[in-house]
PDB file of N, CA and C in Angstrom:
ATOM      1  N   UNK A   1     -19.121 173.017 313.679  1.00  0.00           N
ATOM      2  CA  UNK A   1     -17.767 172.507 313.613  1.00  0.00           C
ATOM      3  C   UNK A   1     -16.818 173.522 314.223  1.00  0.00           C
ATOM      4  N   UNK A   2     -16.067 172.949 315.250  1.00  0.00           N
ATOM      5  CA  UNK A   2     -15.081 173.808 315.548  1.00  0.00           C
ATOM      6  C   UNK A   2     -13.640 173.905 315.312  1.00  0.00           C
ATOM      7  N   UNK A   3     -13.196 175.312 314.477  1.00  0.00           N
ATOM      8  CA  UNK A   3     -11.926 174.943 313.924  1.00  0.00           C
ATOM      9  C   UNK A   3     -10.522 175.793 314.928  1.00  0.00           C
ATOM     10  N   UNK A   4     -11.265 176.480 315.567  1.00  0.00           N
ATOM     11  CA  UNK A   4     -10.652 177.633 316.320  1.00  0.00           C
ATOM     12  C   UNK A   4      -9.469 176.467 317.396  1.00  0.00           C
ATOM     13  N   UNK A   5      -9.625 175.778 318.203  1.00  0.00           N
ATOM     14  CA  UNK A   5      -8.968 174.994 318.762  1.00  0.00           C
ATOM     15  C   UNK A   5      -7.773 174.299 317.944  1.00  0.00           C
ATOM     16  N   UNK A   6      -8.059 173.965 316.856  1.00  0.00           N
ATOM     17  CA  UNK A   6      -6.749 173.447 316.131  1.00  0.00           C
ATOM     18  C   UNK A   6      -6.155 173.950 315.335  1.00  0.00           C
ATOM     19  N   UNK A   7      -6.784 175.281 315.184  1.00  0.00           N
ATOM     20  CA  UNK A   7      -5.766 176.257 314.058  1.00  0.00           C
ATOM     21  C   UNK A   7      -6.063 177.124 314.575  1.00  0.00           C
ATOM     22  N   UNK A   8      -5.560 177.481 316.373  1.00  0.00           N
ATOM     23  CA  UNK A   8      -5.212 179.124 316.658  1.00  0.00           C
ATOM     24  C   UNK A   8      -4.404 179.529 315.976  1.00  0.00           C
ATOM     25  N   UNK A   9      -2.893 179.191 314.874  1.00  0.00           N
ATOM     26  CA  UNK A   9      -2.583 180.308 314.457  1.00  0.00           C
ATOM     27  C   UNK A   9      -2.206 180.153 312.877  1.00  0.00           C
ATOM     28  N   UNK A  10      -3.596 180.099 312.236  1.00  0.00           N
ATOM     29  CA  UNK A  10      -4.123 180.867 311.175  1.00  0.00           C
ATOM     30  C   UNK A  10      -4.941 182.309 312.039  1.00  0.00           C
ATOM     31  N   UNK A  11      -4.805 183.082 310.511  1.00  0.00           N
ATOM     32  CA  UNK A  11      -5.454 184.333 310.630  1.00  0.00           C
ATOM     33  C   UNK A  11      -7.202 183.954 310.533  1.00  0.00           C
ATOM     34  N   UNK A  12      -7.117 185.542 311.519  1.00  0.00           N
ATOM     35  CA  UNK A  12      -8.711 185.094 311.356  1.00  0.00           C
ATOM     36  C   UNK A  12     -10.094 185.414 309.590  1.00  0.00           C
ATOM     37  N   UNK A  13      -9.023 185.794 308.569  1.00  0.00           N
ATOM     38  CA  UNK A  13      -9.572 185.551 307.180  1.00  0.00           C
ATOM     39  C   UNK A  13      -9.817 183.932 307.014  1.00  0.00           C
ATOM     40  N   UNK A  14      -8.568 183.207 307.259  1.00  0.00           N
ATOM     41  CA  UNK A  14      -8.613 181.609 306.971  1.00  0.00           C
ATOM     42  C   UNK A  14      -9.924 181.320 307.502  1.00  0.00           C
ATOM     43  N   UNK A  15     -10.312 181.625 308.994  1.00  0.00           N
ATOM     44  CA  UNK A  15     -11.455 180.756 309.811  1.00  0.00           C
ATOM     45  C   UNK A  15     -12.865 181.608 309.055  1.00  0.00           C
ATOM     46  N   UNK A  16     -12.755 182.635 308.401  1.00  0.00           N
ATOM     47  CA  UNK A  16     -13.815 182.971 308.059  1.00  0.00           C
ATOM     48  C   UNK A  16     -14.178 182.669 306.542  1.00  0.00           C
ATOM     49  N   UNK A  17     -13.328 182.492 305.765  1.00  0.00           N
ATOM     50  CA  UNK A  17     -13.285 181.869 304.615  1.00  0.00           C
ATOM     51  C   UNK A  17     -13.585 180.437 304.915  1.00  0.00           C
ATOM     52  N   UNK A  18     -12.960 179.549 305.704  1.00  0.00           N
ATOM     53  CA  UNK A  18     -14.147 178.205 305.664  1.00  0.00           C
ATOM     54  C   UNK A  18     -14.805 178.185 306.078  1.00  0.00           C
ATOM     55  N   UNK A  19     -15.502 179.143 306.794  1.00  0.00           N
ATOM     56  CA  UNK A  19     -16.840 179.016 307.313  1.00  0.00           C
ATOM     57  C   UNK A  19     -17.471 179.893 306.563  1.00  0.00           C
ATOM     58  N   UNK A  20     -17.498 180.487 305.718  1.00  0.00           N
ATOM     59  CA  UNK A  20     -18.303 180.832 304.786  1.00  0.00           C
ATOM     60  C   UNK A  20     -18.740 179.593 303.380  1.00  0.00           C
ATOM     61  N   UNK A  21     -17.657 179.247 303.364  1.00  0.00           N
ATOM     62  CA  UNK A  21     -17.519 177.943 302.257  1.00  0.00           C
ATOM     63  C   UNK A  21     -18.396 176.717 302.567  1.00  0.00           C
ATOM     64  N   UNK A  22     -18.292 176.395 304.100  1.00  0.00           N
ATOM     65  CA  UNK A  22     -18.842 175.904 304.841  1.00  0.00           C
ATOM     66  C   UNK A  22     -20.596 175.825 304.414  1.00  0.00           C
ATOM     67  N   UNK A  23     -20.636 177.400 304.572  1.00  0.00           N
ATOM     68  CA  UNK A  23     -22.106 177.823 304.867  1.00  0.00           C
ATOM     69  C   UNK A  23     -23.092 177.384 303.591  1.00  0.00           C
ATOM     70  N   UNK A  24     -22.226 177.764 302.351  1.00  0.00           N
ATOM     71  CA  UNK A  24     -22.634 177.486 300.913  1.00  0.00           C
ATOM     72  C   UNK A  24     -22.428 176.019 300.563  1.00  0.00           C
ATOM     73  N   UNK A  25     -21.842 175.402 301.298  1.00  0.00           N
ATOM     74  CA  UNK A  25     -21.657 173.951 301.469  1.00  0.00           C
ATOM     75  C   UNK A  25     -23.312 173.548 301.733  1.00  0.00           C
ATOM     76  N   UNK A  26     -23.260 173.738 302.912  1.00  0.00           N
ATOM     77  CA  UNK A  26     -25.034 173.639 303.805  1.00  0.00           C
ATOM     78  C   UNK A  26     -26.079 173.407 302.351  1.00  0.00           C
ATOM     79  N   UNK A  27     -25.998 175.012 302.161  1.00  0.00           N
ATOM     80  CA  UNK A  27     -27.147 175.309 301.255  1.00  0.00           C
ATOM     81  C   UNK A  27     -27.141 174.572 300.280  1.00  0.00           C
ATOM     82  N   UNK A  28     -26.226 173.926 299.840  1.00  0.00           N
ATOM     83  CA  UNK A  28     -26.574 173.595 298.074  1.00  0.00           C
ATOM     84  C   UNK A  28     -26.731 174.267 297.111  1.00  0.00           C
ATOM     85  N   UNK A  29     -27.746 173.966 296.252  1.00  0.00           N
ATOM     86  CA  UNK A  29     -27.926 174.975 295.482  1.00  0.00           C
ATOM     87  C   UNK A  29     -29.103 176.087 295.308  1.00  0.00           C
ATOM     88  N   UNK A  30     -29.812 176.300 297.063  1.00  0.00           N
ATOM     89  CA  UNK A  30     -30.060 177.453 297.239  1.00  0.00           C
ATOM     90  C   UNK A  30     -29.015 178.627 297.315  1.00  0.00           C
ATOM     91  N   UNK A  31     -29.621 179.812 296.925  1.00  0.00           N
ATOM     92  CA  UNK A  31     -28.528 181.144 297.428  1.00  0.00           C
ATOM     93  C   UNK A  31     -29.238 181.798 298.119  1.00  0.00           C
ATOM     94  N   UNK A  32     -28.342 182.015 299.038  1.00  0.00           N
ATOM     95  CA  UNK A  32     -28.489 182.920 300.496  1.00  0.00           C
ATOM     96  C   UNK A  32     -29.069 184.814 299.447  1.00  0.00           C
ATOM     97  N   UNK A  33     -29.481 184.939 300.763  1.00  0.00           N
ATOM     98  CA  UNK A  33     -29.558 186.749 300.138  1.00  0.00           C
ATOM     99  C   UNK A  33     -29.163 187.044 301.741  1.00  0.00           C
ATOM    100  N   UNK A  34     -28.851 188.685 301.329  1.00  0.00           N
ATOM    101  CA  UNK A  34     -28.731 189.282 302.675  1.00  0.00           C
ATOM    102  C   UNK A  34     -27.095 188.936 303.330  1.00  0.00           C
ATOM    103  N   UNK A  35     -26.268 187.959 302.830  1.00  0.00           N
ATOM    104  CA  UNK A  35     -24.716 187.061 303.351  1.00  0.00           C
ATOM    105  C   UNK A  35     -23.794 188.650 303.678  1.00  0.00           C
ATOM    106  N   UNK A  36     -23.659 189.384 303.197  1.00  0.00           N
ATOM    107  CA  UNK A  36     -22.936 190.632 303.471  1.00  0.00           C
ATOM    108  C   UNK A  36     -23.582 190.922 305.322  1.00  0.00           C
ATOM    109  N   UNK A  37     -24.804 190.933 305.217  1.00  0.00           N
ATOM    110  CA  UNK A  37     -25.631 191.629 306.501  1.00  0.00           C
ATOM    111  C   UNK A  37     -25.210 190.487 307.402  1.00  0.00           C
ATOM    112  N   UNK A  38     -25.390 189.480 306.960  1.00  0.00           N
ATOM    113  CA  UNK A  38     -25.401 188.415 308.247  1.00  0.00           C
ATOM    114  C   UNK A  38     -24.211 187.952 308.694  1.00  0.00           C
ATOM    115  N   UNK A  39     -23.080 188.006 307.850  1.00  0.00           N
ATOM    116  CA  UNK A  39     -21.850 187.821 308.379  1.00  0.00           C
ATOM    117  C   UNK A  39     -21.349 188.880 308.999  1.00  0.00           C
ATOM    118  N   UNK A  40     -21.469 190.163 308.758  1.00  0.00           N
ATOM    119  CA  UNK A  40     -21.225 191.805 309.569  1.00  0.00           C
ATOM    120  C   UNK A  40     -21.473 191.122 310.750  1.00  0.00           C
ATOM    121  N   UNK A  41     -23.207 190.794 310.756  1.00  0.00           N
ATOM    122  CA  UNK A  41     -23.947 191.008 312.201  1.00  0.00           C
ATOM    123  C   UNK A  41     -23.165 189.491 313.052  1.00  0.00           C
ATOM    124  N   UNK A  42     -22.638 188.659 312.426  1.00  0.00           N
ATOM    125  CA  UNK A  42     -22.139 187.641 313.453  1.00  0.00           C
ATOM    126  C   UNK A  42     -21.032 187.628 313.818  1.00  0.00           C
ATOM    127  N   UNK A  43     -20.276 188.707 313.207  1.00  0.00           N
ATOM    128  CA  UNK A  43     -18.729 189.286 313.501  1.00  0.00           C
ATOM    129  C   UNK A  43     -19.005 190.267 314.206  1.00  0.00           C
ATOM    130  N   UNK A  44     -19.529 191.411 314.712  1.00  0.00           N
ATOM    131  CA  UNK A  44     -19.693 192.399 315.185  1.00  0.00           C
ATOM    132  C   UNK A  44     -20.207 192.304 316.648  1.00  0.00           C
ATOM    133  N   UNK A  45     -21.518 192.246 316.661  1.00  0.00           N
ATOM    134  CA  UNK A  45     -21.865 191.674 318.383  1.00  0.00           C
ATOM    135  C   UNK A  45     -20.922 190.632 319.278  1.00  0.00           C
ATOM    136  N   UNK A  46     -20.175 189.658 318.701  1.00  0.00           N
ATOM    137  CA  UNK A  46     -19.203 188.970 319.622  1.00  0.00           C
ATOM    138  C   UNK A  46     -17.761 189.905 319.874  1.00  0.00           C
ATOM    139  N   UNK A  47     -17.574 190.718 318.895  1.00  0.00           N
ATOM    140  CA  UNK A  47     -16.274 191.452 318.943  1.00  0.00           C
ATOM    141  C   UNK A  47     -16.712 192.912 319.920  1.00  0.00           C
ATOM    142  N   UNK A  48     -18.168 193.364 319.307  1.00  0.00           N
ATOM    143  CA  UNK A  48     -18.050 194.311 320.446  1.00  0.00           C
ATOM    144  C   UNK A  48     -18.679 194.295 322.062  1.00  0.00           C
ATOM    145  N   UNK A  49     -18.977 192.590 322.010  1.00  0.00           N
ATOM    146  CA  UNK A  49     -19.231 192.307 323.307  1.00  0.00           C
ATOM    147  C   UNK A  49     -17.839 191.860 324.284  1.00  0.00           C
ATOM    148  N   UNK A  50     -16.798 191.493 323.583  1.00  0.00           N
ATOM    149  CA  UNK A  50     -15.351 191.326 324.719  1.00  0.00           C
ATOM    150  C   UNK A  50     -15.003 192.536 324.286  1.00  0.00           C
ATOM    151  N   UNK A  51     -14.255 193.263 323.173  1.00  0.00           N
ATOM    152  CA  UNK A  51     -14.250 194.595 323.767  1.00  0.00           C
ATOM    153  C   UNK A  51     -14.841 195.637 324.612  1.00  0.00           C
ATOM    154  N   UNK A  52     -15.836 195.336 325.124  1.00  0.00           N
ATOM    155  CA  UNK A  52     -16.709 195.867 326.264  1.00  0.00           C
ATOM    156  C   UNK A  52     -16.340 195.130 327.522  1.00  0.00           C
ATOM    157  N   UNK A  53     -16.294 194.070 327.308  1.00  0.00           N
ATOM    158  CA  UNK A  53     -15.728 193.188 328.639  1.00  0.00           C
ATOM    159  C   UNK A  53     -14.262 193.404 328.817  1.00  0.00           C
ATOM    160  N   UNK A  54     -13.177 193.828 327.985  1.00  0.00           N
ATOM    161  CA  UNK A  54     -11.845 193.732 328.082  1.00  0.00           C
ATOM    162  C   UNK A  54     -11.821 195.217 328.869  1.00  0.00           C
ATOM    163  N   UNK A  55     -12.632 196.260 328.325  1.00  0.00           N
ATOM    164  CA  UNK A  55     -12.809 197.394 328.831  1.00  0.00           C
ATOM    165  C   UNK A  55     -13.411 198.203 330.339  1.00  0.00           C
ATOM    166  N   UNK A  56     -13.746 196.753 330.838  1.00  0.00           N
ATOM    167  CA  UNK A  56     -15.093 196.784 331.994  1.00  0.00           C
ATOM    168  C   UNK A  56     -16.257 197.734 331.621  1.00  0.00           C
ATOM    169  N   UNK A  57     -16.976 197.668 330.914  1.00  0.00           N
ATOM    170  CA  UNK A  57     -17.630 198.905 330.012  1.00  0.00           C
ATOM    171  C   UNK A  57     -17.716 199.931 329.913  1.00  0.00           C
ATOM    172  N   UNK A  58     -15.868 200.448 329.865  1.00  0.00           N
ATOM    173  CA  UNK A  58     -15.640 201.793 329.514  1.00  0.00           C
ATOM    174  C   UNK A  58     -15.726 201.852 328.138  1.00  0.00           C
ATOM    175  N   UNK A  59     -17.110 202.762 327.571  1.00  0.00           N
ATOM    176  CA  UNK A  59     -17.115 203.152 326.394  1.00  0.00           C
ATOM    177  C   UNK A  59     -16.659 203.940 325.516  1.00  0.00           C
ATOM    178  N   UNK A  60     -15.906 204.846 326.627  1.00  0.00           N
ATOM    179  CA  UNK A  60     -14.647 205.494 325.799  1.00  0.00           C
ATOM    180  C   UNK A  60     -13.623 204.958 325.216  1.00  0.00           C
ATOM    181  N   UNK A  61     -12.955 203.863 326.555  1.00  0.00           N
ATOM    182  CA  UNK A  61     -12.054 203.111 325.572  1.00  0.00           C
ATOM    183  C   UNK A  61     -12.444 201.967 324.981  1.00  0.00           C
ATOM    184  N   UNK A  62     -13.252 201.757 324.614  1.00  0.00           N
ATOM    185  CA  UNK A  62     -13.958 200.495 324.049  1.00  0.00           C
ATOM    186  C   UNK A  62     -13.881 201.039 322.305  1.00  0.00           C
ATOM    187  N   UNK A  63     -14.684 202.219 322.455  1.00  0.00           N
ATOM    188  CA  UNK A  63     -14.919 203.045 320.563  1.00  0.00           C
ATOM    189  C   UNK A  63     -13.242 203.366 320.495  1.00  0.00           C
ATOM    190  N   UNK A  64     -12.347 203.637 321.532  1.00  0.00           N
ATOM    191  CA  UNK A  64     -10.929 203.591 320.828  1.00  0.00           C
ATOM    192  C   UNK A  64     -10.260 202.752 320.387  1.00  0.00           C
ATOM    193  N   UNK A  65     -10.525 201.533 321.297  1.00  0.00           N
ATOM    194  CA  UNK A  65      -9.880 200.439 320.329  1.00  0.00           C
ATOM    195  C   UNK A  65     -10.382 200.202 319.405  1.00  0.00           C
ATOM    196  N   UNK A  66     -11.715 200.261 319.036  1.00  0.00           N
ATOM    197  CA  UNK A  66     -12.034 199.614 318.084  1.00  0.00           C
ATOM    198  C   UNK A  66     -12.229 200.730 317.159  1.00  0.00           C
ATOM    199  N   UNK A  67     -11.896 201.994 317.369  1.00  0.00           N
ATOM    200  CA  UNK A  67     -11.544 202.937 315.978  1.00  0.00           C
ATOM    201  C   UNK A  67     -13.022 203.664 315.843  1.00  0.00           C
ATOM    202  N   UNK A  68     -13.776 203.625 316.599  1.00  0.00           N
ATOM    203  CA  UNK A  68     -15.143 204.214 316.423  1.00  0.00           C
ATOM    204  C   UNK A  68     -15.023 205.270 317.007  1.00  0.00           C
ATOM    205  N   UNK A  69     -16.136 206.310 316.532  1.00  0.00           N
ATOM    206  CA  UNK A  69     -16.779 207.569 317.610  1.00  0.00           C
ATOM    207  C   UNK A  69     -17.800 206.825 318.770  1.00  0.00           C
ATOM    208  N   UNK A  70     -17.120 207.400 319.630  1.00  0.00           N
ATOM    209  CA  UNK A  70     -18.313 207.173 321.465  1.00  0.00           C
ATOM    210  C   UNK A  70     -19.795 206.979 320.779  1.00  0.00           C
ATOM    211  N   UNK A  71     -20.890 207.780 319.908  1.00  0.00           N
ATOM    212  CA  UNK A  71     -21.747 207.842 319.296  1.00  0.00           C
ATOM    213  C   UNK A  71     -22.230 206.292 318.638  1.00  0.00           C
ATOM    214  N   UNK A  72     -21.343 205.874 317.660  1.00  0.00           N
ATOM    215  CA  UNK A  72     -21.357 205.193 316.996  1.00  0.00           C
ATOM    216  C   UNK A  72     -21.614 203.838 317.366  1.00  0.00           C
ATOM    217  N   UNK A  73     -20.254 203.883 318.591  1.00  0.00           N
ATOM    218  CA  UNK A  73     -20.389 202.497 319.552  1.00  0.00           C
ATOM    219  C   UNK A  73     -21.715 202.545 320.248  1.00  0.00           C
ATOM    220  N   UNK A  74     -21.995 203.519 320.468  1.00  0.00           N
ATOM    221  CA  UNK A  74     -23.396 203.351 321.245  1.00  0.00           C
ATOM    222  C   UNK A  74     -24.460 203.352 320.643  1.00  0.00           C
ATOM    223  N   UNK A  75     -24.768 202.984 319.314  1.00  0.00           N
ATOM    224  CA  UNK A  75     -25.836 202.561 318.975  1.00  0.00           C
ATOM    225  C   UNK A  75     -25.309 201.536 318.068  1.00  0.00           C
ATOM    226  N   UNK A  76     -24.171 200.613 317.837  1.00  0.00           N
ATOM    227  CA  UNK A  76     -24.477 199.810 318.178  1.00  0.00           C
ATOM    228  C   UNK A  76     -24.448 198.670 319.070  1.00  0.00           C
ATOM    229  N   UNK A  77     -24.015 199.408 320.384  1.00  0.00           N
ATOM    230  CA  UNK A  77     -23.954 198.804 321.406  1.00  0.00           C
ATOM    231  C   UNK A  77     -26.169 198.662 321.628  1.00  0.00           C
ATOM    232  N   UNK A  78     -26.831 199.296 321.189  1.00  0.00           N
ATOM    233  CA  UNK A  78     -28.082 199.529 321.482  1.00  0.00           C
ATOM    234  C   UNK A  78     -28.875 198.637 320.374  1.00  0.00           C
ATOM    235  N   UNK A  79     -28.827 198.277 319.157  1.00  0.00           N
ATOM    236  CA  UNK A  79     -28.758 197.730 318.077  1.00  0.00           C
ATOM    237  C   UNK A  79     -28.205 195.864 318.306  1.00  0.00           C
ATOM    238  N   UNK A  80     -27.549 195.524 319.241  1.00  0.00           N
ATOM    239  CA  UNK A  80     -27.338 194.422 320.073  1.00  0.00           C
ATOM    240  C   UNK A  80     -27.900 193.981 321.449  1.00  0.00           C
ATOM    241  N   UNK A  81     -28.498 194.953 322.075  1.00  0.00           N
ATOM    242  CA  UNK A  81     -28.585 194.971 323.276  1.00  0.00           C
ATOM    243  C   UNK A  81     -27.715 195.033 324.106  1.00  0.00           C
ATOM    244  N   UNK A  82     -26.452 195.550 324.150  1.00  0.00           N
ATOM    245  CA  UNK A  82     -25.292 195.818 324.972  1.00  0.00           C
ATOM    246  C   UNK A  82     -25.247 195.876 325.917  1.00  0.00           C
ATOM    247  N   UNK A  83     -26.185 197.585 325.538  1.00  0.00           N
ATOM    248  CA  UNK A  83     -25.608 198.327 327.104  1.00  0.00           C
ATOM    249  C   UNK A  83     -26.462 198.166 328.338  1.00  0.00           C
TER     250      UNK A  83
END
């Protein structure tokens, strides 16, 4: 379901709060394990793949915007397959 098109301006908590709600919707009354890890990992690789693209893959300024050490970004730029 895509909500991003009709509510560009909610914050991006709103779009992640129904799609988490969403998700537990799905399941029923299984429970997920691991939901901390898997929502990180599906927020993270798309955010630090256009900050790499906004950057032309300068990884210096890539770990500045996004508040990281050069180090840091680079593994997990390596941890995604990035670089």
């Amino acid at each position: 379901m895509n909500h991003y098109a009709s509510n560009t301006n909610e914050p991006l908590r709103v779009h992640v709060e129904r799609v988490v709600r969403e998700y537990f919707s799905m399941l029923g009354d299984e429970m997920p394990t691991d939901l901390y890890e898997l929502i990180l990992k599906q927020v993270e690789e798309p955010l630090l793949s256009v900050v790499l693209e906004k950057t032309r893959g300068n990884q210096t300024k890539c770990a500045q915007i996004l508040g990281l050490n050069r180090g840091t970004l680079r593994k997990k730029l390596k941890t995604y397959d990035l670089m």
